[in-house]
Protein backbone atom coordinates (compact mmCIF):
# COMPACT_ATOMS: atom_id res chain seq x y z
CA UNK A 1 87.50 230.00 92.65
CA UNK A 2 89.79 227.43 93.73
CA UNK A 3 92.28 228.98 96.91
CA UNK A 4 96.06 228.52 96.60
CA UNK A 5 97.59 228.44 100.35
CA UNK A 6 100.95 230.02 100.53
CA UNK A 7 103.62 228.82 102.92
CA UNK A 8 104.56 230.68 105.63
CA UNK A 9 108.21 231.28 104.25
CA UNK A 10 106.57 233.00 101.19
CA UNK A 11 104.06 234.79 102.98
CA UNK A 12 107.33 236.79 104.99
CA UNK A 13 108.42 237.78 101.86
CA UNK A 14 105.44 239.11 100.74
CA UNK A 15 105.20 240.56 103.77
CA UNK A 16 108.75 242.63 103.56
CA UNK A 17 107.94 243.89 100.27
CA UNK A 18 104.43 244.96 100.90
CA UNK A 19 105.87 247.50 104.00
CA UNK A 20 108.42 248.15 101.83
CA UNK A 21 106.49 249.26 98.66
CA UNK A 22 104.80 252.26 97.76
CA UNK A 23 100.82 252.62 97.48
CA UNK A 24 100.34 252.06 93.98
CA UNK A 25 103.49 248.77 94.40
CA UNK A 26 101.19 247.90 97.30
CA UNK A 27 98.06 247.80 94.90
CA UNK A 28 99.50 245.25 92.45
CA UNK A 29 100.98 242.88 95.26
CA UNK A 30 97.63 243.15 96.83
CA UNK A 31 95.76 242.56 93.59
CA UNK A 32 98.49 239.71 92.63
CA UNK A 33 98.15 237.86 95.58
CA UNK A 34 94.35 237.61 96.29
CA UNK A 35 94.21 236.34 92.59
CA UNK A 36 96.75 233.64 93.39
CA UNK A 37 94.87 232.31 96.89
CA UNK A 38 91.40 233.45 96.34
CA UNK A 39 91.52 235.48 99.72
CA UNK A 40 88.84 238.08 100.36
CA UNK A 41 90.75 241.58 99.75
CA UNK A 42 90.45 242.08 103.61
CA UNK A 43 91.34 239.43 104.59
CA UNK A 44 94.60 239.60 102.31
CA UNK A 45 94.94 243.09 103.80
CA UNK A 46 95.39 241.35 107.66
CA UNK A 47 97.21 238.88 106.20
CA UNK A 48 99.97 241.15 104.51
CA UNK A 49 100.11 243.97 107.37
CA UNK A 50 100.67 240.59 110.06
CA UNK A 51 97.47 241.61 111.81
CA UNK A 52 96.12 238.23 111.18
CA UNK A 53 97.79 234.81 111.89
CA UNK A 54 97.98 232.65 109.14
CA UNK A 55 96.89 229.08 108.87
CA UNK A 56 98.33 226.28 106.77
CA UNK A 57 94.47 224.37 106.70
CA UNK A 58 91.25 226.69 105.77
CA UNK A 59 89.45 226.95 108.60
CA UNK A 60 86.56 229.48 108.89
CA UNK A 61 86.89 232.46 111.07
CA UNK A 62 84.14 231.90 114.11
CA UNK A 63 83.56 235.01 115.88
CA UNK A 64 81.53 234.40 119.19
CA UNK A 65 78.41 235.94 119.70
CA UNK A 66 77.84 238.77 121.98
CA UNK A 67 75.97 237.65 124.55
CA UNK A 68 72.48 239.48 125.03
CA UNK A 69 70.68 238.09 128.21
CA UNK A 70 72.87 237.78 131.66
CA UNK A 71 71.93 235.25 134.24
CA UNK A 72 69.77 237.54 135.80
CA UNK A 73 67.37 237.15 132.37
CA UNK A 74 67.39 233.54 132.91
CA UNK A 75 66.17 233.48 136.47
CA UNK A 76 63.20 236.32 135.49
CA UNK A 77 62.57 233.54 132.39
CA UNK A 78 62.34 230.73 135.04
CA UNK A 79 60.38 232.32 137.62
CA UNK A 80 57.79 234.02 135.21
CA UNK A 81 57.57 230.06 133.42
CA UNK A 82 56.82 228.67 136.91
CA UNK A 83 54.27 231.29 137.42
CA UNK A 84 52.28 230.41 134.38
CA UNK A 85 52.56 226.61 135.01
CA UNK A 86 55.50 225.82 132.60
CA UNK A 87 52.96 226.61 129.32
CA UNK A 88 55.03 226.76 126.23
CA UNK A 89 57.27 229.71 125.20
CA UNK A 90 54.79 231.53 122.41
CA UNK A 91 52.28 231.42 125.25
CA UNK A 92 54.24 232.83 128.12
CA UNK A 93 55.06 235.31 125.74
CA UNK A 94 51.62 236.37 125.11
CA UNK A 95 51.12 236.03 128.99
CA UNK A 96 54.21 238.58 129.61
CA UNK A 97 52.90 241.06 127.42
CA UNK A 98 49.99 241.40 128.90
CA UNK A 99 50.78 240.50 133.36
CA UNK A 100 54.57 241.33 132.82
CA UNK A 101 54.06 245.72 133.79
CA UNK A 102 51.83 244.18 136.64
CA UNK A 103 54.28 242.30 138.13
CA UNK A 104 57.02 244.73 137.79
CA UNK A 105 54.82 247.72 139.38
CA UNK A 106 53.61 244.93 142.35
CA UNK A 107 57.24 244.42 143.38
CA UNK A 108 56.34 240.55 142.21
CA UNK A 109 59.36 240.63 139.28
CA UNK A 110 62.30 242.21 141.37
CA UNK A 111 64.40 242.61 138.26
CA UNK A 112 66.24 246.01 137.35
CA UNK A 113 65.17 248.63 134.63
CA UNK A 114 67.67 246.97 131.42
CA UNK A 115 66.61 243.29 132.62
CA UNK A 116 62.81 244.08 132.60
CA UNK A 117 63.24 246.08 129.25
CA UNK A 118 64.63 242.62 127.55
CA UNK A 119 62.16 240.46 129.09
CA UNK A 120 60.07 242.82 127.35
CA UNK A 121 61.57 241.71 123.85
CA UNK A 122 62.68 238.59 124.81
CA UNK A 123 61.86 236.12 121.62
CA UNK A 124 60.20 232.42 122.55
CA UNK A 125 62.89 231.12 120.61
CA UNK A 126 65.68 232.51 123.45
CA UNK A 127 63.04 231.38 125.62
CA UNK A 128 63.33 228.40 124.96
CA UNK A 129 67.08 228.16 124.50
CA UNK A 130 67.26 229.40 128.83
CA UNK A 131 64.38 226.82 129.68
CA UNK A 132 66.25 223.98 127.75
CA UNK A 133 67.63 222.19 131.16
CA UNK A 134 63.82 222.70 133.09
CA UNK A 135 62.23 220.99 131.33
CA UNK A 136 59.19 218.44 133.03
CA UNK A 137 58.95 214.70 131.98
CA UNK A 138 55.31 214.48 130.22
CA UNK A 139 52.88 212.39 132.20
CA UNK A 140 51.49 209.59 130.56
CA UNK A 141 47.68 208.72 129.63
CA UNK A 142 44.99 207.03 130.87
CA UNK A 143 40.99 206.52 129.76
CA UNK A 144 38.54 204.37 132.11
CA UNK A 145 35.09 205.16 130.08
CA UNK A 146 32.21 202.10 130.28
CA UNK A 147 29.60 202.78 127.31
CA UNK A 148 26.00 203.62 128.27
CA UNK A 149 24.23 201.26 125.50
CA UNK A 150 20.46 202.05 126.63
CA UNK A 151 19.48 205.59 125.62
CA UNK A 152 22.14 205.93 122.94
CA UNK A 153 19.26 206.12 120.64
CA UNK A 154 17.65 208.89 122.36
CA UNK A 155 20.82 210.76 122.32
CA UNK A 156 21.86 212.18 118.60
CA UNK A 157 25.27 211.92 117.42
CA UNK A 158 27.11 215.11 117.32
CA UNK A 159 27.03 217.08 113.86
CA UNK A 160 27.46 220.51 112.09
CA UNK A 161 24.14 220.99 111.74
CA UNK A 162 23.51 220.57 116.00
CA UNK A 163 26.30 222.90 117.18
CA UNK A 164 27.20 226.19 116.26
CA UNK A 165 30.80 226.08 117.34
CA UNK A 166 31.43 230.15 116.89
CA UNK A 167 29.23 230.67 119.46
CA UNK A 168 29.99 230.48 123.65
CA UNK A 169 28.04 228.03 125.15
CA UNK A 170 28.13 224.82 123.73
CA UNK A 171 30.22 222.52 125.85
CA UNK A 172 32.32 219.61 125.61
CA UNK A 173 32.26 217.28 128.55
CA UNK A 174 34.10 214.38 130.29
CA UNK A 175 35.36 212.58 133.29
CA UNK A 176 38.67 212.23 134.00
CA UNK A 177 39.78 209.37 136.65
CA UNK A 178 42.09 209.45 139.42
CA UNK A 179 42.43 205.93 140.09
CA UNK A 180 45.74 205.40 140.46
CA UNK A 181 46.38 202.75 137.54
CA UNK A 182 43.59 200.21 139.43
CA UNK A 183 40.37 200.74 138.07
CA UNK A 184 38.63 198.18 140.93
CA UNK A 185 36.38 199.76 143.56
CA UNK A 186 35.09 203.36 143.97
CA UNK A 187 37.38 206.12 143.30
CA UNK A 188 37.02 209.88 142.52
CA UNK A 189 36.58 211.56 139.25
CA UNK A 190 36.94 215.45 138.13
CA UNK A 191 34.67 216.57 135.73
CA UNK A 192 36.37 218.80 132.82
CA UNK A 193 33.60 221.15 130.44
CA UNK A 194 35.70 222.99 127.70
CA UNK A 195 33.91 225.68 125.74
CA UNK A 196 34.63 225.04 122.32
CA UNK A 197 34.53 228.85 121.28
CA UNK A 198 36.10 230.37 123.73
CA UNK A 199 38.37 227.66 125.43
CA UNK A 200 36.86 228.39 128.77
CA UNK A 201 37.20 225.60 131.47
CA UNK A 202 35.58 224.05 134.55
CA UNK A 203 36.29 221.42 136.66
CA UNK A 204 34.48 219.94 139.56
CA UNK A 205 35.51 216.71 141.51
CA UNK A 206 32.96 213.85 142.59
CA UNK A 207 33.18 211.02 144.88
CA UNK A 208 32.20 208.29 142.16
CA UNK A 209 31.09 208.42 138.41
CA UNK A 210 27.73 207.66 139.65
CA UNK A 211 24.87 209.84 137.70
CA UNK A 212 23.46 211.89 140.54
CA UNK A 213 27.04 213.20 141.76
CA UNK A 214 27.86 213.71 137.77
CA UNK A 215 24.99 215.44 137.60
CA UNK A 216 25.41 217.60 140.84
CA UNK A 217 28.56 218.54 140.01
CA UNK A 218 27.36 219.90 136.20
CA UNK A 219 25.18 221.96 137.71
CA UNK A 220 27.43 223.90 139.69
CA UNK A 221 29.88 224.47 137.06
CA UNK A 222 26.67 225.69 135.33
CA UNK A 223 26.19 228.35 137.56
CA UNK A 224 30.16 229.14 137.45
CA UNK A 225 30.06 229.81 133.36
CA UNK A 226 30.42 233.46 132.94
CA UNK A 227 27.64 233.03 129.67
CA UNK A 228 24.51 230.64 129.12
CA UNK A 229 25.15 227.27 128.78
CA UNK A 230 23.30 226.19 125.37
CA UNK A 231 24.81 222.63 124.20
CA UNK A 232 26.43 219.59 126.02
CA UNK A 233 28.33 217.57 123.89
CA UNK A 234 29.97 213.95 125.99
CA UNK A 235 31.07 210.43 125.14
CA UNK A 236 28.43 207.69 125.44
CA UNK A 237 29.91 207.18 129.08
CA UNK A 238 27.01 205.96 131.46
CA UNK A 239 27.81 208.75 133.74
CA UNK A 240 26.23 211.10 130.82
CA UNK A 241 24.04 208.55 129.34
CA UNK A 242 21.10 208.56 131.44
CA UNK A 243 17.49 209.47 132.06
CA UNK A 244 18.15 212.53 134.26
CA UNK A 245 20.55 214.37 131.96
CA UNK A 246 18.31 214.32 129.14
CA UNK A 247 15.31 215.33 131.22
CA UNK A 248 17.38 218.68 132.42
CA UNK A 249 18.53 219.20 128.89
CA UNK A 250 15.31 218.57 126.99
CA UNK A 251 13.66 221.19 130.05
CA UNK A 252 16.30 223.87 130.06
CA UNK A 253 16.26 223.96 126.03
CA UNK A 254 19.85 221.99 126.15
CA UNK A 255 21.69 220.97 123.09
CA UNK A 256 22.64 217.55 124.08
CA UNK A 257 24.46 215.60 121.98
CA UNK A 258 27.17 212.73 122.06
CA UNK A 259 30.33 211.55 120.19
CA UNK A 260 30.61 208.43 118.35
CA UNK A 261 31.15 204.73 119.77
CA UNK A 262 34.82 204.00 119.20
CA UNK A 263 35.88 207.45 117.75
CA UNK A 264 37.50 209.19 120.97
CA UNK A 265 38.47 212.45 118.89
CA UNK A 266 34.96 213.30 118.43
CA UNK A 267 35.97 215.10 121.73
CA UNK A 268 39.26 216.92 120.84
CA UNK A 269 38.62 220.41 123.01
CA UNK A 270 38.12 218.76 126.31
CA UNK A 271 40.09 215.55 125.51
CA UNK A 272 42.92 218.02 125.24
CA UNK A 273 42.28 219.48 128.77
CA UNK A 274 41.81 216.53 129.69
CA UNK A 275 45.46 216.30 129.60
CA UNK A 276 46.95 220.02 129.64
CA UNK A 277 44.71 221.01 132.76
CA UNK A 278 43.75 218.08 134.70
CA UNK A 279 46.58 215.49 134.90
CA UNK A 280 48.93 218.35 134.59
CA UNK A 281 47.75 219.90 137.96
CA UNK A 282 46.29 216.75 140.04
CA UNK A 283 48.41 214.04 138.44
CA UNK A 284 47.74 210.36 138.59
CA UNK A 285 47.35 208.78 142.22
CA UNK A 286 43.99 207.26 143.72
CA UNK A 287 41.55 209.38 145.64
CA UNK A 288 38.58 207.43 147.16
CA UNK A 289 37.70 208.81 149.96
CA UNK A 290 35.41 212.13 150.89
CA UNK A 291 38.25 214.34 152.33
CA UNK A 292 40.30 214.43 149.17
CA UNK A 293 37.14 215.10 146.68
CA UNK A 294 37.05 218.31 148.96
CA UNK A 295 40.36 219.50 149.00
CA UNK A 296 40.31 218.81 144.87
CA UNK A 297 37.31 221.09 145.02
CA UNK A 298 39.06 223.56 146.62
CA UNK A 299 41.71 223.31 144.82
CA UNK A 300 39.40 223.55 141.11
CA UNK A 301 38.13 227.05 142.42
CA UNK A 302 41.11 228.56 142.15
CA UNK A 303 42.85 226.89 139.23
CA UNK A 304 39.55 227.65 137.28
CA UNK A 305 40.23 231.67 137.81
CA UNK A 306 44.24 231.07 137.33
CA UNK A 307 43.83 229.39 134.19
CA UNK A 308 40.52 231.30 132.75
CA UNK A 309 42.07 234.54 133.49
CA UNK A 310 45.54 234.13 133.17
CA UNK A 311 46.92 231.80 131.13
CA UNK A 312 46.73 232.52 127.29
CA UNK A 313 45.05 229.54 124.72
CA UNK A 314 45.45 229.42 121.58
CA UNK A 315 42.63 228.00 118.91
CA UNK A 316 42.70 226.45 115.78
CA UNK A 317 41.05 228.53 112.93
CA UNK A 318 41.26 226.46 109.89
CA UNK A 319 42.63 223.16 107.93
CA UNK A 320 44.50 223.83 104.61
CA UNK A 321 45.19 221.00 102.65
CA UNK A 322 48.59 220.95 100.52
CA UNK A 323 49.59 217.65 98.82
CA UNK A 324 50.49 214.98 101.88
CA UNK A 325 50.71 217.60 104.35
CA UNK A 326 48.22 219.56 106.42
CA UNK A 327 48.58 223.37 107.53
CA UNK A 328 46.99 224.24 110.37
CA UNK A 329 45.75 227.93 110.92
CA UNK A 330 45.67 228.97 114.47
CA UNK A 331 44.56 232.38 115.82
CA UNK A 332 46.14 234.79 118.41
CA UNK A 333 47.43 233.73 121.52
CA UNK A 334 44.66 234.83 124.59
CA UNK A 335 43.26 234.32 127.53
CA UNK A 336 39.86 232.28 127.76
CA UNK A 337 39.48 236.10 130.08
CA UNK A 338 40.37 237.99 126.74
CA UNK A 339 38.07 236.19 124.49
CA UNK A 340 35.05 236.54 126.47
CA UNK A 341 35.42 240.16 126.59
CA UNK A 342 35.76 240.16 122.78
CA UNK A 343 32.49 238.44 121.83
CA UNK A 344 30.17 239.93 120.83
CA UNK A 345 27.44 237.72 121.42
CA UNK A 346 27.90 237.96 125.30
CA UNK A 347 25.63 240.56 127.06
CA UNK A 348 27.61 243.81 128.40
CA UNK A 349 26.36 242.98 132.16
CA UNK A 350 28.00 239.60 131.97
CA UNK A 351 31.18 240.99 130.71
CA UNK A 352 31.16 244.24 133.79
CA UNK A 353 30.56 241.48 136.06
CA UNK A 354 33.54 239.40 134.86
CA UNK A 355 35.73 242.46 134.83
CA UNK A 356 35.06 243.19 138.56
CA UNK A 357 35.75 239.72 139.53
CA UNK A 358 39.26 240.02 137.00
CA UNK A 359 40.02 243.23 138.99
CA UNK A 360 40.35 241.37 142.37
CA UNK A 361 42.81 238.98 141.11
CA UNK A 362 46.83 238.42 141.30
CA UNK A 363 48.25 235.67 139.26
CA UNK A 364 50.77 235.60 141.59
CA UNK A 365 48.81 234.42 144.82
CA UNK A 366 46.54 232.49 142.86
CA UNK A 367 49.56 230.50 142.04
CA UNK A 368 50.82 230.27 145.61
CA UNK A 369 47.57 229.28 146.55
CA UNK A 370 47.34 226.43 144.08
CA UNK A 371 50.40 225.18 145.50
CA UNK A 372 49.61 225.41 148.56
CA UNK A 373 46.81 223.65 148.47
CA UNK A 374 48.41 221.02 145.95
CA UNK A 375 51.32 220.26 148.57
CA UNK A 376 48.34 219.67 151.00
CA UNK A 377 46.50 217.34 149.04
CA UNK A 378 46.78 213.52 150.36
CA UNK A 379 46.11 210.68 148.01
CA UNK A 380 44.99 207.24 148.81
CA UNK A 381 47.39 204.66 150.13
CA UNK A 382 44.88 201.98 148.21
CA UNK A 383 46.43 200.96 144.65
């Protein structure tokens, strides 16, 4: 229906006679004159009693939002992002509903009673919307890895048949460089195992990418896993290339496997830590001496229980293939902590034993304590 805008002369006119009239005259000027401009009846009712100003142009009525969260919501949102290292907003969502009453009864969240009842319904999408200006620049990526060629052939490439991924234990592995953008000389590593099940990670630093620190360093973390380590899976990196490694796996009953030459995504779990966990929290500068491979130690021990326990994952269930595009099936958002609990092919005394060690935590000095020891850490000068 096309709209007909009266002028304002003829709308006082209209205006007269409508007071004027009687209901039933009232009716047919009503009826006469939304037919002519096309008005909604209510709107023609506003119009006609003066209650609503008229406009020459149409220009859509914008009625502002109520707003919902106050400032005080946005500091909460802030401080509880912070906490849980700035992880996305569906994940600090999942992380709220399950630390959010423990930080509230621990005096941690110092929020009152209608503030903590809408962080309890806050949506990640008005998450999002109050993180919009704190948002970090993304670091940027770098690879140093120098192919073992010798004992590739004693090493099989990685397949379905070798791994069964539903089940904890089978490890992805790799060696992530803190060089400081110059690869020359001796410089520390971190070594990052992902479970591919569960999403569990471990990360130990060594002085050099030489085997027997590489090697040292995996079997501490071995001792660390809260289930049986059953399958390594690496890149063909010397570091994991080597006689020793394949002695301990082929003893120990170790599925030991590797990814392709040239194909880096035959990696994706830990590749993906790689990034999310270890550049995130150390960064990029050069470490090469002894003092800093210990305080990056330190500093692994308690970002391993901050992240394991505390900050929710979220993995990818299955591929569905429609056309050009690819849909991507993802599970529930939990904690490496969560999922461990819920297998069922860990043993109960592993589980009680990872439940008293949960008990003695608090996010909330764990994260101090990562800072703390992150504002103490002191890179190289060397670049």
């Amino acid at each position: 229906m096309s709209i007909c805008t009266p002028s304002e002369q003829c709308l006082n006119q209209l205006r007269k006679r409508y007071r004027k009239a009687t209901k039933k005259q009232r009716g047919r000027i009503l009826d006469e004159f939304v037919e002519t401009t096309g008005y909604h009846r209510k709107h023609a009712i506003a119009l006609l009693r003066g209650k609503r100003r008229h406009r020459n142009r149409q220009i859509p009525i914008r009625r502002p939002r109520q707003r919902i969260y106050t400032d005080a919501d946005k500091r909460a949102v802030l401080w509880l992002a912070d906490l849980f290292d700035q992880i996305g907003s569906k994940r600090l969502r999942a992380a709220m509903d399950v630390e959010l009453q423990t930080l509230h009864q621990r005096h941690y969240l110092q929020v009152c009673r209608a503030c903590f009842k809408r962080l309890q319904a806050i949506s990640p999408a008005t998450m999002d919307r109050l993180r919009h200006a704190e948002r970090r620049a993304p670091g940027r990526r770098r690879g140093g890895t120098k192919p073992g060629t010798l004992l590739k052939s004693q090493i099989s490439v990685r397949t379905f048949a070798d791994w069964d991924d539903k089940r904890p234990g089978f490890e992805e592995i790799d060696l992530v460089q803190h060089d400081g953008g110059n690869s020359s000389g001796f410089f520390a590593c971190t070594l990052n195992v992902t479970d591919v099940c569960l999403g569990w990670t471990e990360m130990r630093a060594v002085v050099t990418k030489a085997q027997k620190y590489v090697f040292a360093a995996l079997g501490h973390i071995r001792t660390d896993l809260p289930f049986p380590l059953l399958g390594l899976d690496s890149d063909n990196g010397a570091e994991f290339i080597n006689n020793q490694l394949i002695r301990y796996c082929d003893t120990e009953k170790i599925t030991f496997t590797r990814g392709r030459t040239g194909h880096k995504n035959d990696n994706p779990y830990v590749e993906q830590k790689n990034w999310s966990v270890v550049r995130r929290l150390i960064g990029y500068a050069r470490y090469d001496t002894p003092h800093p491979v210990n305080q990056l130690n330190a500093l692994s021990a308690v970002a391993r229980l901050y992240l394991n326990h505390f900050v929710p994952v979220q993995k990818l269930v299955a591929k569905e293939r429609q056309g050009r595009k690819t849909r991507k099936v993802c599970d529930a958002y939990k904690t490496p902590y969560q999922r461990v609990l819920d297998s069922p092919l860990i043993s109960e005394k592993a589980k009680r034993k990872l439940r008293a060690i949960h008990a003695t935590l608090d996010v909330v000095q764990l994260k101090r304590q990562m800072d703390e020891l992150l504002d103490a850490l002191t890179p190289s000068r060397q670049w």
